[in-house]
N, C-alpha and C. Protein backbone atom coordinates (compact mmCIF):
# COMPACT_ATOMS: atom_id res chain seq x y z
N UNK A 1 102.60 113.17 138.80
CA UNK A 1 103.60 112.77 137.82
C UNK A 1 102.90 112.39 136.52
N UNK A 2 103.18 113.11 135.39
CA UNK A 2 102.92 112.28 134.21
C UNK A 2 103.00 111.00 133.82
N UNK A 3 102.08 110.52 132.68
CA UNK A 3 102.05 109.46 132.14
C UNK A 3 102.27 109.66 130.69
N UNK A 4 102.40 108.56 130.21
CA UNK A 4 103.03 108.61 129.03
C UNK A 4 102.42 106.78 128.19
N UNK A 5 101.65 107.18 127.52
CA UNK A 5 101.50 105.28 127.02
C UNK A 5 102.32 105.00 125.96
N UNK A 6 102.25 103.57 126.15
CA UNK A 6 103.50 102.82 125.41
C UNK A 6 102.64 102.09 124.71
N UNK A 7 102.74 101.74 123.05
CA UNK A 7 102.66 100.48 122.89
C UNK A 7 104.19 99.79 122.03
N UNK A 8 104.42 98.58 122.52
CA UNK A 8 105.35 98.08 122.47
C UNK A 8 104.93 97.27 121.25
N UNK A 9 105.40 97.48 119.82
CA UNK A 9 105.76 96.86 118.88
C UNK A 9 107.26 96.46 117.60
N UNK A 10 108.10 96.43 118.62
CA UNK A 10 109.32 96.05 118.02
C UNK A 10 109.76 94.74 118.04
N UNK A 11 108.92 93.80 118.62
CA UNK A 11 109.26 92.71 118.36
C UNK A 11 109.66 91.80 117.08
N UNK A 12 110.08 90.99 117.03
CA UNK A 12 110.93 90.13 115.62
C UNK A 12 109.76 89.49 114.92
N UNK A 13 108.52 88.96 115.93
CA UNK A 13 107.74 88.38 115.69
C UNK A 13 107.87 87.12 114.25
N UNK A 14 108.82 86.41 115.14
CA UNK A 14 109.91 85.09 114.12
C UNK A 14 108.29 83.88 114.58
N UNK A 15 107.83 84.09 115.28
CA UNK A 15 106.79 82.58 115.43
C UNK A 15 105.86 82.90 114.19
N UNK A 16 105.13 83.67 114.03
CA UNK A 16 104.21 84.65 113.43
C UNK A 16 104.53 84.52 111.99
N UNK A 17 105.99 85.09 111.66
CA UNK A 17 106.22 85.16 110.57
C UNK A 17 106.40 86.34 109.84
N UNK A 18 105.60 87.12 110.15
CA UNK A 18 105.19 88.74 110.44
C UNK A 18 105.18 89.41 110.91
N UNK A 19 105.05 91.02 111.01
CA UNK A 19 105.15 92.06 112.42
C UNK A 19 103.42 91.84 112.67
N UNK A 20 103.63 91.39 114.41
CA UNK A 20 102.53 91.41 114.65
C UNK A 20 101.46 92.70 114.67
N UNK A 21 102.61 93.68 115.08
CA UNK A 21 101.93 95.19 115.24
C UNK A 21 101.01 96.04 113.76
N UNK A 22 101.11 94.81 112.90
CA UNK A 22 100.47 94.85 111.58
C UNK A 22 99.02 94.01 111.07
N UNK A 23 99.46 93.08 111.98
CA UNK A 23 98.35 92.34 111.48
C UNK A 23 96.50 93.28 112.19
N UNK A 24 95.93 92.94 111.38
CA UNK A 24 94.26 93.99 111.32
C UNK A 24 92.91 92.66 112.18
N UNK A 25 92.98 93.07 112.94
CA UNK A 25 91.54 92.55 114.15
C UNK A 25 90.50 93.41 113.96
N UNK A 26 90.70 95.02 113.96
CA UNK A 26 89.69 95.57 113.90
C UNK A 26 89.82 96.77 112.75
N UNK A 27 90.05 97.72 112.76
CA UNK A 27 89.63 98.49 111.50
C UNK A 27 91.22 99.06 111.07
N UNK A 28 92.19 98.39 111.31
CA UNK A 28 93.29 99.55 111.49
C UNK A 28 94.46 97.92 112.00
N UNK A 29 95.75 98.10 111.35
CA UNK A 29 97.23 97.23 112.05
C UNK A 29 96.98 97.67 113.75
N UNK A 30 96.83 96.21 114.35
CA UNK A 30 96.85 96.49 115.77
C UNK A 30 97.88 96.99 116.72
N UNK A 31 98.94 97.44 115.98
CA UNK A 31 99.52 98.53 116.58
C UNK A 31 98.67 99.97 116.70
N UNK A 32 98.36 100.46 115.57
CA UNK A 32 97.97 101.51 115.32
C UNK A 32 96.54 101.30 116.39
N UNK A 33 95.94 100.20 116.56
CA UNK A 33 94.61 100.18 116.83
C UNK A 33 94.55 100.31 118.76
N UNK A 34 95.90 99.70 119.39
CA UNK A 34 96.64 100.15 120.75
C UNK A 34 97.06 101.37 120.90
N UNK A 35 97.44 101.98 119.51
CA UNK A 35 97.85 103.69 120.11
C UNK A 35 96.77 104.62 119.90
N UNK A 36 95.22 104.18 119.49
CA UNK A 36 93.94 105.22 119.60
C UNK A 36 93.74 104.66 120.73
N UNK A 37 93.69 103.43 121.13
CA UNK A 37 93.36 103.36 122.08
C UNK A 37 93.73 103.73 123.43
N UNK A 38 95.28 104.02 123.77
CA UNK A 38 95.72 104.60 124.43
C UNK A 38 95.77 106.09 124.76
N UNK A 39 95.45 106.67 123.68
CA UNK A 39 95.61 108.13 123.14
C UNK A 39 94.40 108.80 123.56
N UNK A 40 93.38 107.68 124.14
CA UNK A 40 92.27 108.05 124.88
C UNK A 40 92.23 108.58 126.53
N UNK A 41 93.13 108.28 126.35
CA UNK A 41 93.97 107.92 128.23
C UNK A 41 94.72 108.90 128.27
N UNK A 42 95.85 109.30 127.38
CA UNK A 42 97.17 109.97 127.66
C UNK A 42 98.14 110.20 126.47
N UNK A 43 99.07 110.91 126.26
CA UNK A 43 99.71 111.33 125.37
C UNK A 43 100.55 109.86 125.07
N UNK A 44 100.76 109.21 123.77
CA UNK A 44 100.97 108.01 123.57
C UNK A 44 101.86 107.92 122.47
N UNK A 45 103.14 106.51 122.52
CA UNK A 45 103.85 106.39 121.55
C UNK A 45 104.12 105.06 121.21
N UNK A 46 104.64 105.00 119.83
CA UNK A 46 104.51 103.00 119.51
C UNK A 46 106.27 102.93 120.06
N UNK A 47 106.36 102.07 120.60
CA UNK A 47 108.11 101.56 120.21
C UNK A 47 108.10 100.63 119.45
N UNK A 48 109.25 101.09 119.09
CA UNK A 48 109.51 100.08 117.70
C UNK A 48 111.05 100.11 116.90
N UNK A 49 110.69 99.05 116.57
CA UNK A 49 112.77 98.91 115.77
C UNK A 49 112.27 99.49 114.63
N UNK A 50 113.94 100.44 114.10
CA UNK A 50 113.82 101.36 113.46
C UNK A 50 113.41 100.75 112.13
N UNK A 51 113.61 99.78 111.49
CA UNK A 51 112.89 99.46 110.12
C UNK A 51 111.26 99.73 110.18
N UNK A 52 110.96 99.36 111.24
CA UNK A 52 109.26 99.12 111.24
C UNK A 52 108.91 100.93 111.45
N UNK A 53 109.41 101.51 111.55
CA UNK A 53 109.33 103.03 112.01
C UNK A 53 108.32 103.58 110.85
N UNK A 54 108.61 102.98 109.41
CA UNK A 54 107.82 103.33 108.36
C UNK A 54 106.18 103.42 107.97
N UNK A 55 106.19 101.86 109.33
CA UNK A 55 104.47 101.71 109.47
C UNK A 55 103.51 102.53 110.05
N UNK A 56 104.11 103.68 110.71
CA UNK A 56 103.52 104.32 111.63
C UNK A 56 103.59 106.14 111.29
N UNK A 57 103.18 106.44 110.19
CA UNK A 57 103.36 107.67 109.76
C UNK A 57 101.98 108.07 110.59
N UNK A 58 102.07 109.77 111.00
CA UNK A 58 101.09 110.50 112.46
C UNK A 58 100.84 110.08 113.57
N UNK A 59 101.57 108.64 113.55
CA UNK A 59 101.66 108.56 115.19
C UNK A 59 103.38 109.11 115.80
N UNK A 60 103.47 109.16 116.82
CA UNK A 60 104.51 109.16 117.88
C UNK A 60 105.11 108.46 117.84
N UNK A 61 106.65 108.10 117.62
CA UNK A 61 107.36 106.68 118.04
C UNK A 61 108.39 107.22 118.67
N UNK A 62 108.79 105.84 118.97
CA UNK A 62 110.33 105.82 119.33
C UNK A 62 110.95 104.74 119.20
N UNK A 63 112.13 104.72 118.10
CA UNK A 63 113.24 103.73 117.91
C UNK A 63 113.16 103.25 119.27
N UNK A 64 113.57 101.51 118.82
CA UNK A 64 114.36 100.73 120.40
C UNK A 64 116.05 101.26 120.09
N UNK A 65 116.73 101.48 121.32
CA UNK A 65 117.63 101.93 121.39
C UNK A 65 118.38 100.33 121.94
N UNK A 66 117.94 99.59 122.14
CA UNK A 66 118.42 98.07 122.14
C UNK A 66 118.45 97.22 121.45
N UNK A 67 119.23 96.16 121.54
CA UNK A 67 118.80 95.59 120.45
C UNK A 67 118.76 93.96 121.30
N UNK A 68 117.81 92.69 120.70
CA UNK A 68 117.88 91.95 120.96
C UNK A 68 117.71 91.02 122.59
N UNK A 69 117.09 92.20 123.06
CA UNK A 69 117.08 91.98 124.98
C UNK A 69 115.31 91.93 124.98
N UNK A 70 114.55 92.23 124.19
CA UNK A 70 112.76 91.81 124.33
C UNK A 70 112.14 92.99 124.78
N UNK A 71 111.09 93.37 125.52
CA UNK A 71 110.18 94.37 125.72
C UNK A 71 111.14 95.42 126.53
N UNK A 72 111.95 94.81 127.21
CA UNK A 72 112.93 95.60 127.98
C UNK A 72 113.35 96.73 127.05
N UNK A 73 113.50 96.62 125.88
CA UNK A 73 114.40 97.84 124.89
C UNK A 73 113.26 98.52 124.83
N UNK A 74 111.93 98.14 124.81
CA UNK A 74 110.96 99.53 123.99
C UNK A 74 110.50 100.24 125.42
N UNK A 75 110.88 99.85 126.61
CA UNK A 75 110.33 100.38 127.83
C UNK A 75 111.61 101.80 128.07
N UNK A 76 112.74 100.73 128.18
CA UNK A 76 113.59 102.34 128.59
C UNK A 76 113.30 103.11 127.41
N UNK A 77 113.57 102.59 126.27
CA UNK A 77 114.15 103.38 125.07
C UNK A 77 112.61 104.47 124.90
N UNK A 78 111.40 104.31 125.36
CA UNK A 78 110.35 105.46 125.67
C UNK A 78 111.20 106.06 126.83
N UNK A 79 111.30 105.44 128.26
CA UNK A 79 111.48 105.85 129.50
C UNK A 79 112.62 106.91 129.58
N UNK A 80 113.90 106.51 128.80
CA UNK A 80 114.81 108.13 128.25
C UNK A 80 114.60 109.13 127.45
N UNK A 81 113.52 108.38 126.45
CA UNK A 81 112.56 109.71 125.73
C UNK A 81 111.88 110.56 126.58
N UNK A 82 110.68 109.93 127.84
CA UNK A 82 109.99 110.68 128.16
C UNK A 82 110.36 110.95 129.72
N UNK A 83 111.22 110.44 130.46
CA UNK A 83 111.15 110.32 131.77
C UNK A 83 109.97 110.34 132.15
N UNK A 84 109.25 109.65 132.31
CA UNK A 84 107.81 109.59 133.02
C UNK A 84 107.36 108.42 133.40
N UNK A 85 106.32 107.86 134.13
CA UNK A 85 105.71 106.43 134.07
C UNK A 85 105.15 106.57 132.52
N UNK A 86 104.96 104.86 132.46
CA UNK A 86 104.25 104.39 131.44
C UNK A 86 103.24 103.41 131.54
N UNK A 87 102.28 103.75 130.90
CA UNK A 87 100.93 102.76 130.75
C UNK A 87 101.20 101.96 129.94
N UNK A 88 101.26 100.62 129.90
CA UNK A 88 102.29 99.73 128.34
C UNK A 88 101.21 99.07 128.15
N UNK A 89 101.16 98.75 127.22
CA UNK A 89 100.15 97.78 126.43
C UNK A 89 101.36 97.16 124.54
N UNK A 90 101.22 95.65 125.08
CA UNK A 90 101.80 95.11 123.68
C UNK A 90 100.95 95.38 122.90
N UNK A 91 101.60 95.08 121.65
CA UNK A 91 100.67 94.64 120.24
C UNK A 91 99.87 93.58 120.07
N UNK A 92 100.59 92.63 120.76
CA UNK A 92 100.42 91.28 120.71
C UNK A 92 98.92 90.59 121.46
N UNK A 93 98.10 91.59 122.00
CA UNK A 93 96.89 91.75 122.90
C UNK A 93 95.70 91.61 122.49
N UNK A 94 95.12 91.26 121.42
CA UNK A 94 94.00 91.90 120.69
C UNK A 94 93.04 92.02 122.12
N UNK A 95 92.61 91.18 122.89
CA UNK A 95 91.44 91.08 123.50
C UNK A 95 91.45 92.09 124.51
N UNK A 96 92.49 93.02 124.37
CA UNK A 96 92.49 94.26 125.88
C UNK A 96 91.74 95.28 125.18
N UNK A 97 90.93 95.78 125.90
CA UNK A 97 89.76 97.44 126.14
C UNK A 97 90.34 98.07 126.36
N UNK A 98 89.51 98.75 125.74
CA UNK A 98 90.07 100.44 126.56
C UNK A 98 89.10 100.56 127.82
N UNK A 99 88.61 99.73 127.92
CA UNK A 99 88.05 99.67 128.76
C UNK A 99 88.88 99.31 130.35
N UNK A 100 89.74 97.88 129.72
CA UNK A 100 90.93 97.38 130.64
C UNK A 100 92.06 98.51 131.07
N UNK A 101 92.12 99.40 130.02
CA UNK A 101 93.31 100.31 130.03
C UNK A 101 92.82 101.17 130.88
N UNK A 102 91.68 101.70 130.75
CA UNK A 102 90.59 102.68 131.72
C UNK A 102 91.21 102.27 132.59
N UNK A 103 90.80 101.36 133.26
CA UNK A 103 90.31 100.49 134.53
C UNK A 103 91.67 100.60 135.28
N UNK A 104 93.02 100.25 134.81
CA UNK A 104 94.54 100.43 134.96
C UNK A 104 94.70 101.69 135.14
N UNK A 105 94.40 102.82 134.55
CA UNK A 105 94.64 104.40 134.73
C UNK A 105 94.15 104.34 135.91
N UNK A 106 92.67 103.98 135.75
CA UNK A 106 92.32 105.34 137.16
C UNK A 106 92.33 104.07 138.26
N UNK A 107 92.94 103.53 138.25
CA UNK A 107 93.44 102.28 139.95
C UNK A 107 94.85 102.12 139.43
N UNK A 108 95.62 103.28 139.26
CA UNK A 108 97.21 103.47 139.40
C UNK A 108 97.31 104.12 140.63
N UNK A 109 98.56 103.04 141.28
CA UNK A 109 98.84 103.58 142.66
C UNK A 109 100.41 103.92 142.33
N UNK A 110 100.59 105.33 142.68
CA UNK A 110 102.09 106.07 142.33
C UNK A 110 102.89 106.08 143.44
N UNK A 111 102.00 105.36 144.76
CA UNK A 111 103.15 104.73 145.56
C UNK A 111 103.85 103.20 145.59
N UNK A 112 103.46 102.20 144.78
CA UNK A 112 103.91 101.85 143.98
C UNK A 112 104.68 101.88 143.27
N UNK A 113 105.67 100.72 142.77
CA UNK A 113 106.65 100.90 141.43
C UNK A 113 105.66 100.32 139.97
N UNK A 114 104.57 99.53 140.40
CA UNK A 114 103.78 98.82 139.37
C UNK A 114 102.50 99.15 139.82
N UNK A 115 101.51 99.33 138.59
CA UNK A 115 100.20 98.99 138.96
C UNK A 115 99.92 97.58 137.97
N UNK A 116 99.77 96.34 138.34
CA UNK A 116 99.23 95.62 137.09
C UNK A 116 98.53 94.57 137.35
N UNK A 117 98.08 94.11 136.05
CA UNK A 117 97.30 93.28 136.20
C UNK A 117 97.95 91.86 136.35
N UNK A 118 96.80 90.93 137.22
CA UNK A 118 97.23 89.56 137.12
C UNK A 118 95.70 88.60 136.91
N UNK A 119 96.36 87.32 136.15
CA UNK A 119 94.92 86.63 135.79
C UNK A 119 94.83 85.94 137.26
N UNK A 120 93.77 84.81 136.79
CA UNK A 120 93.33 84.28 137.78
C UNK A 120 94.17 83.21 138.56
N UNK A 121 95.35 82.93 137.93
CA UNK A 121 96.30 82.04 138.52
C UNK A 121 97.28 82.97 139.06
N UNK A 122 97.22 84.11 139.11
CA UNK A 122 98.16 84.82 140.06
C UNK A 122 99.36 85.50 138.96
N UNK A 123 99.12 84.73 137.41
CA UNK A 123 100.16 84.96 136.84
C UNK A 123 100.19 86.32 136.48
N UNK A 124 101.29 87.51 136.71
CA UNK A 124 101.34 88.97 136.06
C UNK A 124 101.49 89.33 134.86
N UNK A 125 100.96 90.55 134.32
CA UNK A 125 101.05 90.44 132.99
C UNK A 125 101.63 91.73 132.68
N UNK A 126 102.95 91.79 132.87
CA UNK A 126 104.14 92.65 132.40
C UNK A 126 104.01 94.18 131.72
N UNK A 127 102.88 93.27 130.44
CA UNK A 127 102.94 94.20 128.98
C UNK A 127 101.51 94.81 128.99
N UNK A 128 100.96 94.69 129.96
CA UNK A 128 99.63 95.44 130.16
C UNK A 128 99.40 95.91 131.53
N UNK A 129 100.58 96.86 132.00
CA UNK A 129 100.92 97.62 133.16
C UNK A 129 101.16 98.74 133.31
N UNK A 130 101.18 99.44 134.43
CA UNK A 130 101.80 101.08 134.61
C UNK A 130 103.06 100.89 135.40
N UNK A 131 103.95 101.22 134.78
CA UNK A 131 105.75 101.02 135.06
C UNK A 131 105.55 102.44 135.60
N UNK A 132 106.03 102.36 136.86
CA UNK A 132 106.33 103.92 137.56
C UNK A 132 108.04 104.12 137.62
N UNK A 133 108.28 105.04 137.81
CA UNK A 133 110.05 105.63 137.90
C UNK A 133 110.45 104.65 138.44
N UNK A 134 109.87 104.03 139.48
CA UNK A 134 110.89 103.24 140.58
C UNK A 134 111.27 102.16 139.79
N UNK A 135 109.95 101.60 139.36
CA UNK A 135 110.19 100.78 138.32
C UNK A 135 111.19 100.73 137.34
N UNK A 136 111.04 101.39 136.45
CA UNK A 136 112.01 102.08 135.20
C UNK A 136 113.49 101.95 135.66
N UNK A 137 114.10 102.56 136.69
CA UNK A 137 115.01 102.65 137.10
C UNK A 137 115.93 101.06 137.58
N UNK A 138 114.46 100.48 138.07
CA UNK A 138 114.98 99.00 138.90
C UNK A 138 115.76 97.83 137.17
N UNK A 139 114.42 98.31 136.24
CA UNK A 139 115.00 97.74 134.64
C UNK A 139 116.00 98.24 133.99
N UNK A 140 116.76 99.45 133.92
CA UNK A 140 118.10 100.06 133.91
C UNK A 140 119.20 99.47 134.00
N UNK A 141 118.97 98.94 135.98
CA UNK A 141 119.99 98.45 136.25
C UNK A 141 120.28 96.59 136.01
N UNK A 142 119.21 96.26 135.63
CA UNK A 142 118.58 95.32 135.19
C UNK A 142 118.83 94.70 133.68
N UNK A 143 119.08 95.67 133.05
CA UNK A 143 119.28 95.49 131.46
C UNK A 143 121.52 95.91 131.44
N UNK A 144 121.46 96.70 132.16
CA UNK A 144 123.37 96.72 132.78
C UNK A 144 123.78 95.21 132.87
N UNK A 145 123.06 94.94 133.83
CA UNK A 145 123.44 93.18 134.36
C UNK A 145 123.22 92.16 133.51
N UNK A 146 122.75 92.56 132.09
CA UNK A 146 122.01 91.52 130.93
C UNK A 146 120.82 91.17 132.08
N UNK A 147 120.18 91.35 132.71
CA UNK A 147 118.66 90.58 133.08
C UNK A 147 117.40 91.05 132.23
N UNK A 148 116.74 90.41 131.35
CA UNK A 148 115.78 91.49 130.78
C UNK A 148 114.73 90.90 130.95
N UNK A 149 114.52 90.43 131.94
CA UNK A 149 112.87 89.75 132.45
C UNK A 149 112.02 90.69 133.17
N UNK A 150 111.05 90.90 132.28
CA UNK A 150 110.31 91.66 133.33
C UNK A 150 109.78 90.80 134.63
N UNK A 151 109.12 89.59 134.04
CA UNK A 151 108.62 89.38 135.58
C UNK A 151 109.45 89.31 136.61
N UNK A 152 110.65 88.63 136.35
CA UNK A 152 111.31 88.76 137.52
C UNK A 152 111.61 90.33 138.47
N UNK A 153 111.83 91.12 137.19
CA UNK A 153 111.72 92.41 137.99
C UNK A 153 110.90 92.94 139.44
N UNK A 154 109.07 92.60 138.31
CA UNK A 154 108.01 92.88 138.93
C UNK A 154 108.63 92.27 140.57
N UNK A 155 108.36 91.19 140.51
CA UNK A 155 108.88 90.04 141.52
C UNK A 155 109.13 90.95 142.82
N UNK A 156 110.05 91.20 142.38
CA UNK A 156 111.30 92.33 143.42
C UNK A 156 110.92 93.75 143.75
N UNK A 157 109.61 93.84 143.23
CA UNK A 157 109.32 95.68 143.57
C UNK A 157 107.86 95.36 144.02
N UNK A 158 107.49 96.29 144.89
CA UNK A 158 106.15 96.33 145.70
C UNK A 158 105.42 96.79 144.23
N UNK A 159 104.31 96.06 144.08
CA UNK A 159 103.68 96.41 143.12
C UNK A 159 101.91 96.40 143.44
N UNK A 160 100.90 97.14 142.79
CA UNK A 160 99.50 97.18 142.83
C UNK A 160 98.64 96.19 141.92
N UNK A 161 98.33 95.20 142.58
CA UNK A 161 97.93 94.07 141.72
C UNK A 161 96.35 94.42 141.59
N UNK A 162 95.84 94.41 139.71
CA UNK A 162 94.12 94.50 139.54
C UNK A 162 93.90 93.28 139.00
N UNK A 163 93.22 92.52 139.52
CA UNK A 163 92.56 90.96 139.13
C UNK A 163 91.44 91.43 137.84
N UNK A 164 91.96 90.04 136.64
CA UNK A 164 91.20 90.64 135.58
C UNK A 164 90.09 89.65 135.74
N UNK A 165 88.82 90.27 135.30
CA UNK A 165 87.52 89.44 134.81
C UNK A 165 87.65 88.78 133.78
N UNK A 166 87.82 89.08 132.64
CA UNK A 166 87.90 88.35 131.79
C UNK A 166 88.91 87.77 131.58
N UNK A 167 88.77 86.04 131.28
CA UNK A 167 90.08 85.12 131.11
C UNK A 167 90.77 85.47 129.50
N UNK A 168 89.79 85.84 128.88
CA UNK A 168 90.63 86.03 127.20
C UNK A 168 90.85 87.50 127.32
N UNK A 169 91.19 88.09 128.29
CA UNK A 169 92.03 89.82 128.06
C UNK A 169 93.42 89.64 127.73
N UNK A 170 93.84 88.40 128.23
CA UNK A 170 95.56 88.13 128.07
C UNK A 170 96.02 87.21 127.31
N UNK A 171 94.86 86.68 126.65
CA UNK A 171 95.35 85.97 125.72
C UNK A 171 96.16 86.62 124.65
N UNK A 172 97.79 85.89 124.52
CA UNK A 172 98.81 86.25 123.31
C UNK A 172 98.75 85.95 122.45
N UNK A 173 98.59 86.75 121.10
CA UNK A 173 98.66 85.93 119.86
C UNK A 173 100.07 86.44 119.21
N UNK A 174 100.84 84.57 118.84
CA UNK A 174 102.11 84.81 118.41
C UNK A 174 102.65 83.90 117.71
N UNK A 175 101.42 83.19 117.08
CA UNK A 175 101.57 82.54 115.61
C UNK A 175 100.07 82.43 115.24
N UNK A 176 100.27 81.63 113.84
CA UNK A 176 99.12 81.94 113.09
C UNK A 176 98.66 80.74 113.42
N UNK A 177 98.19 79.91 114.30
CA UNK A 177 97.16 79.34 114.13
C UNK A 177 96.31 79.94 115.79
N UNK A 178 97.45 80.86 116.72
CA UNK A 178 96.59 81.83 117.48
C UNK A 178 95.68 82.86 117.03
N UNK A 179 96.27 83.32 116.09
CA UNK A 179 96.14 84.68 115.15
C UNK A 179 94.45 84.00 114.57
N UNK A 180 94.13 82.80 114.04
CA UNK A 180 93.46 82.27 113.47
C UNK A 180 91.58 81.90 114.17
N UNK A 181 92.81 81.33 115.22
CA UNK A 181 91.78 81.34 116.82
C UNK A 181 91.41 82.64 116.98
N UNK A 182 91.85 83.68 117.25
CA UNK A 182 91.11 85.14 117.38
C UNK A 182 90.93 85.58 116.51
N UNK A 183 90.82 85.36 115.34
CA UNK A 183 90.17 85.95 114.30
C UNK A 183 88.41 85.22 114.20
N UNK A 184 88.40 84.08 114.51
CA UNK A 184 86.95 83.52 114.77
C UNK A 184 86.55 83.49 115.85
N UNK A 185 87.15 84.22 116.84
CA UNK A 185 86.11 84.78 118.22
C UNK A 185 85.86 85.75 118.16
N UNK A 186 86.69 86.74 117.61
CA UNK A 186 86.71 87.94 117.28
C UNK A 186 85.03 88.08 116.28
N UNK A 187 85.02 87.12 114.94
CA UNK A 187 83.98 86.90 114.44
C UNK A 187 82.46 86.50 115.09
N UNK A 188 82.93 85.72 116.06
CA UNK A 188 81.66 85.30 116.98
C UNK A 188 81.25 86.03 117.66
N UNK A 189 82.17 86.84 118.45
CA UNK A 189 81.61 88.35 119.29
C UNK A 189 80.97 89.37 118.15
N UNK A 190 81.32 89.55 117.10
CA UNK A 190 80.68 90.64 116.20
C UNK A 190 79.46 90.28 116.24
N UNK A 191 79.29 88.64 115.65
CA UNK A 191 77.81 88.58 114.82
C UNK A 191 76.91 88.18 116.24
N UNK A 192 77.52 88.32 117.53
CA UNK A 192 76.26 88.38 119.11
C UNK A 192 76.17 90.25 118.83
N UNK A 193 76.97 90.77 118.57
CA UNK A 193 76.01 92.28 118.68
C UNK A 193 75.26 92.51 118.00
């Protein structure tokens, strides 16, 4: 079965102030800098609400076809574009690899509804997963009922759990004095290479 990567940047990003999928960590708006990175892996698209559609000229998108329900809108609203699983990765991520994303591709189990990761407290991490059909389908009926939680979803579907090594892969940045914090680790890892 095909794959298809997601990065999910339609958020309101009201803490922030800003679209996060804009703000620059490394050479490029870390949206743009999640869809090379994905694009390494698999044929790849940003979601995104249609105003922000402008930021992303030669990449792939796709309008959220929802409005106001959270990551839930940019998952189907790919998932009726492409019918396929999806490799998702937020915007909101700076500290994930492609290395992490690697690592998620090739330890995807397609008997499974999920392959994903969880930190060291067991907690899952939604937005840096492979959503398989079963999956997709279970959030459908899920977003019908107004439920738009992913974890709870996860919860409810047999899923493939990869324990991450590193504790700052999941760190969220979703205001600026996070944004601030990874901008000077980000600095401290440069000047150790």
């Amino acid at each position: 079965m095909p794959i298809c990567g997601v990065v999910l940047s339609g958020g309101k990003s009201l803490r922030m102030g800003h679209d996060k999928g804009q703000l620059v960590y490394y050479s490029s708006p870390q949206a743009i800098h999640c869809y090379k990175m994905l694009e390494t892996l698999c044929p790849t698209i940003i979601s995104c609400r249609k105003e922000q559609s402008k930021n992303y000229h030669g990449c792939k998108i796709v309008t959220d076809k929802y409005e106001n329900c959270g990551p839930i809108a940019g998952l189907l609203s790919v998932y009726e574009e492409t019918a396929s699983a999806l490799l998702v990765i937020a915007c909101d991520l700076p500290f994930v690899t492609v290395e992490s994303m690697s690592q998620l591709y090739q330890e995807r189990d397609r008997t499974k509804a999920a392959t994903i990761y969880k930190d060291k407290s067991n907690k899952l991490q939604p937005l840096c997963a492979i959503w398989e059909i079963a999956a997709l389908e279970k959030l459908k009926q899920k977003l019908q009922c107004g439920q738009y939680s992913l974890m709870k979803t996860l919860q409810e579907l047999p899923c493939k759990h990869i324990t991450v090594t590193n504790p700052m892969t999941f760190i969220n940045v979703n205001d600026n004095t996070a944004r601030q914090k990874t901008i000077s680790v980000l600095l401290e890892e440069r000047d150790r290479i």
